[in-house]
Protein backbone atom coordinates (compact mmCIF):
# COMPACT_ATOMS: atom_id res chain seq x y z
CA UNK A 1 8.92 -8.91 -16.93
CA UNK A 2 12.37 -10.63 -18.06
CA UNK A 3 13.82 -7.14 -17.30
CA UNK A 4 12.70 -7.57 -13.16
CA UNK A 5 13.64 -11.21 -13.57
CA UNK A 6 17.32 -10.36 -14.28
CA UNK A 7 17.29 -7.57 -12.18
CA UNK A 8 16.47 -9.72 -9.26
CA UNK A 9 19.45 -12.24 -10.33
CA UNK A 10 21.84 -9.54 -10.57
CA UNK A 11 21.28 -6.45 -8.34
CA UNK A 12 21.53 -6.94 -4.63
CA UNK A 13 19.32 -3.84 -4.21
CA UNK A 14 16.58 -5.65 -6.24
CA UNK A 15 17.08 -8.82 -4.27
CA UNK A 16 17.09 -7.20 -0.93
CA UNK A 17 13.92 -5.43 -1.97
CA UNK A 18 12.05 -9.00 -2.57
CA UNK A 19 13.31 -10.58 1.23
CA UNK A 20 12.23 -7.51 3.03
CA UNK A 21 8.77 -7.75 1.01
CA UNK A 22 8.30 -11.19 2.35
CA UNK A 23 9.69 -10.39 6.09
CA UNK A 24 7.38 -7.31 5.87
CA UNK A 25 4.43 -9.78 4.81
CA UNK A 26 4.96 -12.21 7.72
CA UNK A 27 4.30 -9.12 10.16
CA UNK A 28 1.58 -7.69 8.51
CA UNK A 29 -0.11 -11.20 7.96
CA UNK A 30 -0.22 -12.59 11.22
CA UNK A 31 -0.51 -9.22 12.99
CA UNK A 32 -3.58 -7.38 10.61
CA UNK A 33 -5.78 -9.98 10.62
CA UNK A 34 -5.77 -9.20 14.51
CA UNK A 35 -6.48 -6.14 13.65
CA UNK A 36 -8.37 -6.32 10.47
CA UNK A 37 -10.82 -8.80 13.18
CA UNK A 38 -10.68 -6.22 16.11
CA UNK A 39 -11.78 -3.39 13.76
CA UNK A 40 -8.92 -1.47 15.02
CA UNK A 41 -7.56 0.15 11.94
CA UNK A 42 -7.97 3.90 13.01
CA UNK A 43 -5.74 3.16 16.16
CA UNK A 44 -3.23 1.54 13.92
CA UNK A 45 -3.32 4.83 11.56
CA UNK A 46 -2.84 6.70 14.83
CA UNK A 47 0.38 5.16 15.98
CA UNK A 48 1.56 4.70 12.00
CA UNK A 49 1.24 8.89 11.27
CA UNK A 50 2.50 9.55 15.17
CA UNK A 51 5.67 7.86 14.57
CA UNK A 52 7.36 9.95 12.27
CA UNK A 53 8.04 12.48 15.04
CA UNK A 54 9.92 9.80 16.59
CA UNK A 55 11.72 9.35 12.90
CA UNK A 56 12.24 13.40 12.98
CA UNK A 57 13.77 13.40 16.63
CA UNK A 58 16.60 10.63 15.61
CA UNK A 59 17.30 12.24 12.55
CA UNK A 60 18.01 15.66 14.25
CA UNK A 61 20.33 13.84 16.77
CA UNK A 62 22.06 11.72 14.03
CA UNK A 63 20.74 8.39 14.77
CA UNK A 64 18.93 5.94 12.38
CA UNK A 65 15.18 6.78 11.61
CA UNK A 66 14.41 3.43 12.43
CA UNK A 67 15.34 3.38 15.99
CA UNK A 68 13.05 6.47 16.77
CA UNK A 69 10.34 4.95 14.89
CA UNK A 70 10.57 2.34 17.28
CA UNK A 71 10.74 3.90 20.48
CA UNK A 72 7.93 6.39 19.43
CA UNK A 73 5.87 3.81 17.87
CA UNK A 74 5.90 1.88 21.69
CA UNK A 75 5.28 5.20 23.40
CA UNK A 76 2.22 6.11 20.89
CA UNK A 77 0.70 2.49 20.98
CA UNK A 78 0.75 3.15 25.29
CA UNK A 79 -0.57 6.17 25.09
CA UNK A 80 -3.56 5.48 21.98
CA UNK A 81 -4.19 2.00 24.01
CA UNK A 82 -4.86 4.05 27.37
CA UNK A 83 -7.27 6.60 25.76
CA UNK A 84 -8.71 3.72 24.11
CA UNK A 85 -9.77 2.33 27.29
CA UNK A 86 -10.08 4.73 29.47
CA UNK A 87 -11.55 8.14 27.04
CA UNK A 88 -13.75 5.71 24.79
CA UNK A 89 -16.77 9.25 24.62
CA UNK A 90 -13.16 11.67 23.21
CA UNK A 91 -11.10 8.63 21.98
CA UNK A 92 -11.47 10.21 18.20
CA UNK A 93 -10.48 14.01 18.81
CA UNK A 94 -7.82 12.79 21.44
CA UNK A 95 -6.37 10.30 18.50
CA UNK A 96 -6.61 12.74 15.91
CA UNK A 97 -5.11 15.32 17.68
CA UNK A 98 -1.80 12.84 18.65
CA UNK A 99 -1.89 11.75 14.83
CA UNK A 100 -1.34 15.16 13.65
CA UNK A 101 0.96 16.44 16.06
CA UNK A 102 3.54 13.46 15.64
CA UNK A 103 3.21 14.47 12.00
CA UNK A 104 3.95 17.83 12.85
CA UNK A 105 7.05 17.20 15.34
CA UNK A 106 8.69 15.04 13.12
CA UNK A 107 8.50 17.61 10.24
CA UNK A 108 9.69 20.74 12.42
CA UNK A 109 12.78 18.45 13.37
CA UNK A 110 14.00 17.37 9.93
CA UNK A 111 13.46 20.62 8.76
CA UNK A 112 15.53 21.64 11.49
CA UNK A 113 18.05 19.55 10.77
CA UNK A 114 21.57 20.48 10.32
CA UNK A 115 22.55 20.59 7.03
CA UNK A 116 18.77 19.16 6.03
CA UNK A 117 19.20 16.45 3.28
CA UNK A 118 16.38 14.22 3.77
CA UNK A 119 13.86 13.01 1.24
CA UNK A 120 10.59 13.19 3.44
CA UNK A 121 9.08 11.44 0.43
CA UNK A 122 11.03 8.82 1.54
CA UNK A 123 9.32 8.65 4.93
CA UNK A 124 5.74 9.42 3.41
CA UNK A 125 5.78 7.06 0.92
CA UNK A 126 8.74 4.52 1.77
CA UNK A 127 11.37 3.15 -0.49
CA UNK A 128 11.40 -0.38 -0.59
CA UNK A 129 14.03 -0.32 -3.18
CA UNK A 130 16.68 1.16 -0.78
CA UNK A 131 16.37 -1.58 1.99
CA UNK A 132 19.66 -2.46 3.17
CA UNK A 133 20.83 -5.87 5.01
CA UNK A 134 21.01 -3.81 7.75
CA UNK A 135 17.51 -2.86 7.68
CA UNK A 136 16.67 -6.42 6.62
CA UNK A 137 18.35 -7.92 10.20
CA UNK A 138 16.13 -5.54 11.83
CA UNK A 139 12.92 -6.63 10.10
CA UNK A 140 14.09 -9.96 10.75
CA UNK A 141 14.44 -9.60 14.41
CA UNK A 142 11.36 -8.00 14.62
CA UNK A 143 9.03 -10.55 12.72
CA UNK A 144 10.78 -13.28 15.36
CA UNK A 145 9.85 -10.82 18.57
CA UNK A 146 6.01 -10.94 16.89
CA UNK A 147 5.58 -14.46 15.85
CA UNK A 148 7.44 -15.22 19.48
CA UNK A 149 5.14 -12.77 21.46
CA UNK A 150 1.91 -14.35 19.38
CA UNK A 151 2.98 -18.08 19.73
CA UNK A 152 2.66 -17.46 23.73
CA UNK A 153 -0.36 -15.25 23.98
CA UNK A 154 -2.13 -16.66 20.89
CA UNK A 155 -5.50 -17.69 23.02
CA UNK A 156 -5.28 -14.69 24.83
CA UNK A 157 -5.37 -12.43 21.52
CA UNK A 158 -7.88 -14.44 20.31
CA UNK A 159 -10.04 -14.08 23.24
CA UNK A 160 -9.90 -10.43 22.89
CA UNK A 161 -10.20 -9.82 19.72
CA UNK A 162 -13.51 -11.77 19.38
CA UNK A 163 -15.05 -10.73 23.08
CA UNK A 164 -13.52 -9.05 25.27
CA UNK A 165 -15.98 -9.84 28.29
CA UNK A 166 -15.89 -13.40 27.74
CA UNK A 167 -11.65 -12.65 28.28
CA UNK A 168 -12.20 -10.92 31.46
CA UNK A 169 -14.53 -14.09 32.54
CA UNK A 170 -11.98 -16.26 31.38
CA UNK A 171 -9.83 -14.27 34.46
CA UNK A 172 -7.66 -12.99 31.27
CA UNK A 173 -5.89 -9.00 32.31
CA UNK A 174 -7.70 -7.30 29.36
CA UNK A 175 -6.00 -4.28 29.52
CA UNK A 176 -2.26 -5.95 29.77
CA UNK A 177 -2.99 -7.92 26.75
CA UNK A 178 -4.51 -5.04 24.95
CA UNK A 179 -1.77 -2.87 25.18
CA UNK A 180 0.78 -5.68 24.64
CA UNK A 181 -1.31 -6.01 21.25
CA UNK A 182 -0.86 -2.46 20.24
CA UNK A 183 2.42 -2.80 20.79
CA UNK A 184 2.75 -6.06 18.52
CA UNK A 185 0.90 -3.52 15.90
CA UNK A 186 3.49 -0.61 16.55
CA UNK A 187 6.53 -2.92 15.52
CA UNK A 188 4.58 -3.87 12.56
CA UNK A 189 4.33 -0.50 11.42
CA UNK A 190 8.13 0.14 12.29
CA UNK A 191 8.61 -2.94 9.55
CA UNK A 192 5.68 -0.96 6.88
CA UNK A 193 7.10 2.24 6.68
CA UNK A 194 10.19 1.16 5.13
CA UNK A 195 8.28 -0.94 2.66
CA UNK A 196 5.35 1.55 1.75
CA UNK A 197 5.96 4.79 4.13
CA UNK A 198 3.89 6.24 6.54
CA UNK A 199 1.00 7.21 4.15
CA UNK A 200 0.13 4.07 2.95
CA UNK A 201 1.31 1.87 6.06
CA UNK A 202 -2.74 1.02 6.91
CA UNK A 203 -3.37 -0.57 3.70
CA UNK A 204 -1.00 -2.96 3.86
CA UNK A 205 -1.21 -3.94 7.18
CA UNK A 206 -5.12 -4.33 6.50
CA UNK A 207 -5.86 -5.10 2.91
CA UNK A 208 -3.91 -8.96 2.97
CA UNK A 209 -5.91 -9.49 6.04
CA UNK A 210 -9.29 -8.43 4.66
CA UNK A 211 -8.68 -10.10 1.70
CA UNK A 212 -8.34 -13.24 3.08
CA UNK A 213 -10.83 -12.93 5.82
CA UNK A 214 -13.25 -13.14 2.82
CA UNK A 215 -12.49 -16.62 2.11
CA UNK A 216 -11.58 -18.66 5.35
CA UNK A 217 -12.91 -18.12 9.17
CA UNK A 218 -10.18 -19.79 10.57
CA UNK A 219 -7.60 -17.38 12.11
CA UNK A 220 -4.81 -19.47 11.70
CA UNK A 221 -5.49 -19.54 8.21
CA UNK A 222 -6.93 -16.40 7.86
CA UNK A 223 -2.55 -15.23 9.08
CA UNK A 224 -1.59 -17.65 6.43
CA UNK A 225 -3.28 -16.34 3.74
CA UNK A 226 -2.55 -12.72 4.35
CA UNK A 227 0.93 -13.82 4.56
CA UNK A 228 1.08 -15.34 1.21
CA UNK A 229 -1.45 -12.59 -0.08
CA UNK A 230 1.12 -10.01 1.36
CA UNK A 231 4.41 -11.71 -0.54
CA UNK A 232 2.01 -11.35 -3.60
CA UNK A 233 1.43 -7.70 -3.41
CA UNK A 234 4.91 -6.25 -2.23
CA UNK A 235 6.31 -8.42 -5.34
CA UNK A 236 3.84 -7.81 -7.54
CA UNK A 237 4.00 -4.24 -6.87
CA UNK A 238 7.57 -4.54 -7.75
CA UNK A 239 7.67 -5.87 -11.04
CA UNK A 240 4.92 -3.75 -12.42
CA UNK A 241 6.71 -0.60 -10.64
CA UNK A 242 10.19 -1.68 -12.06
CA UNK A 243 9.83 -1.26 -16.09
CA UNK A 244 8.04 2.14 -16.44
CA UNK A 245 10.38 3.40 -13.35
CA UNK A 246 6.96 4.26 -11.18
CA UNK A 247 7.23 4.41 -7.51
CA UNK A 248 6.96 1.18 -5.41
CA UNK A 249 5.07 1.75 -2.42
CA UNK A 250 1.98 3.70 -4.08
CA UNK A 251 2.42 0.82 -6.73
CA UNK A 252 2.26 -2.03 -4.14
CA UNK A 253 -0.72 -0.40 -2.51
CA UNK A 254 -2.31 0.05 -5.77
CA UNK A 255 -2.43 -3.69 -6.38
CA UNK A 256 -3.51 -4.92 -2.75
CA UNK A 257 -6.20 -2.39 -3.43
CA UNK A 258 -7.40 -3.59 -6.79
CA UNK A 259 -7.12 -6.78 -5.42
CA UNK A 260 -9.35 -6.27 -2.84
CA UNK A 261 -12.08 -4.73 -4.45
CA UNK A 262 -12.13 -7.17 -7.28
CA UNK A 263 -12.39 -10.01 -4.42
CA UNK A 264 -15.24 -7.72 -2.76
CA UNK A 265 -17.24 -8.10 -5.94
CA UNK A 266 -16.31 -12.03 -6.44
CA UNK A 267 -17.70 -12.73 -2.97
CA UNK A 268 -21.04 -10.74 -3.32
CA UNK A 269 -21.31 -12.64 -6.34
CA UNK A 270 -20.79 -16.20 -5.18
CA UNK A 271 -23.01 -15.27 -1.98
CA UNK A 272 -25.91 -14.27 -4.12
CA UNK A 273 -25.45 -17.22 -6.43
């Protein structure tokens, strides 16, 4: 533990990994315990695995990853939020089916790549180690677009998220807001997948949230708590990663996970008792 300690005193790598940790938890707080509440995790897999054909495209045409992972991650939320609404009886084969072939575009184009280079481990399982401060200005600007976009619309997201008729009686455009939501969850992932990849995106958009959803009903706090929760993973992940040179995404999933399931077992207990 000393060893991470100094590390994050002296390497700007190390350093850069622990803001973009907490920037990353902000997003994933405030944004998957919408989700987490809305039971929408498989559409938030969907537009997490589509996106890396967006990633594969810009890294054919010499752009940054990033920037296709954001325009594809828009485009997929659109589309998965339209069949979501409008195909609800083939919404799982028509999801599935864009899942796997974003996987599969983004994989033909960095293979075809011009002088191919890439680590699509990298992608898959993220590298939270290699954040730059140019990556960090973009997670920045993106956790200020969410928090912005949530501080307007917050009674609107609530409203859908716990009843979605009681919205439309309300006079609220359900369909606006629920693609403007899937949206909000599309930028999130952009921020993930350079924290924990593409694999392991879902669990850490979900797992702070669930965790905390255990223990408060509020949804303010229930944000809060993920929030802090999800500063408490990423880092912890990174100091038991750092010593025995183990990777950090898997690592940080690894402890949200045991996390959760000890929690799971805490509650059941305390219920019972």
């Amino acid at each position: 533990m000393s060893s991470f300690i100094d590390a994050i005193s002296t390497q700007a790598f190390m350093q850069n990994a622990i803001i973009g940790g907490v920037l990353a938890s902000v997003a994933c707080g405030v944004v998957g315990s919408y989700v987490v509440v809305k039971r929408i995790g498989y559409l938030a897999g969907g537009i997490a695995h589509s996106v890396l054909g967006g990633m594969g495209i810009a890294y054919y045409l010499g752009r940054p990853p990033i920037e296709g992972a954001l325009v594809a991650a828009l485009v997929f939320a659109v589309i998965l939020g339209w069949v979501s609404l409008k195909m609800q009886q083939q919404e799982d084969t028509v999801i599935g089916a864009l899942w796997a072939g974003g996987m599969a575009v983004g994989i033909l184009f960095i293979s075809q790549t011009p002088g191919y280079s890439v680590d699509l481990m990298s992608f898959l399982f993220g590298n939270i180690l290699m954040i730059s401060s140019d990556d960090l200005l973009w997670i920045a600007g993106l956790d200020i677009l969410i928090l912005l976009i949530v501080f307007l619309f917050y009674k609107q997201f609530l409203a859908l998220s716990f009843d979605e008729e009681f919205a439309r009686l309300r006079g609220i455009p359900v369909e606006r807001f629920y693609l403007l939501f899937l949206s909000l969850v599309a930028l999130t992932v952009v921020i993930l997948i350079q924290i924990v990849g593409l694999i392991l995106v879902i669990a850490l958009l979900t797992l702070p949230a669930a965790v905390s959803g255990q223990y408060v009903r509020s949804l303010n706090l229930m944000m809060l708590l993920a929030t802090v929760l999800g500063v408490f993973f990423t880092t912890g992940g990174l100091a038991l990663s750092y010593q025995p040179d183990l990777p950090p995404g898997p690592t940080i999933i690894l402890v949200a996970g045991a996390f959760y399931l000890v929690s799971l077992v805490i509650t059941r207990f305390w219920k019972r008792a």
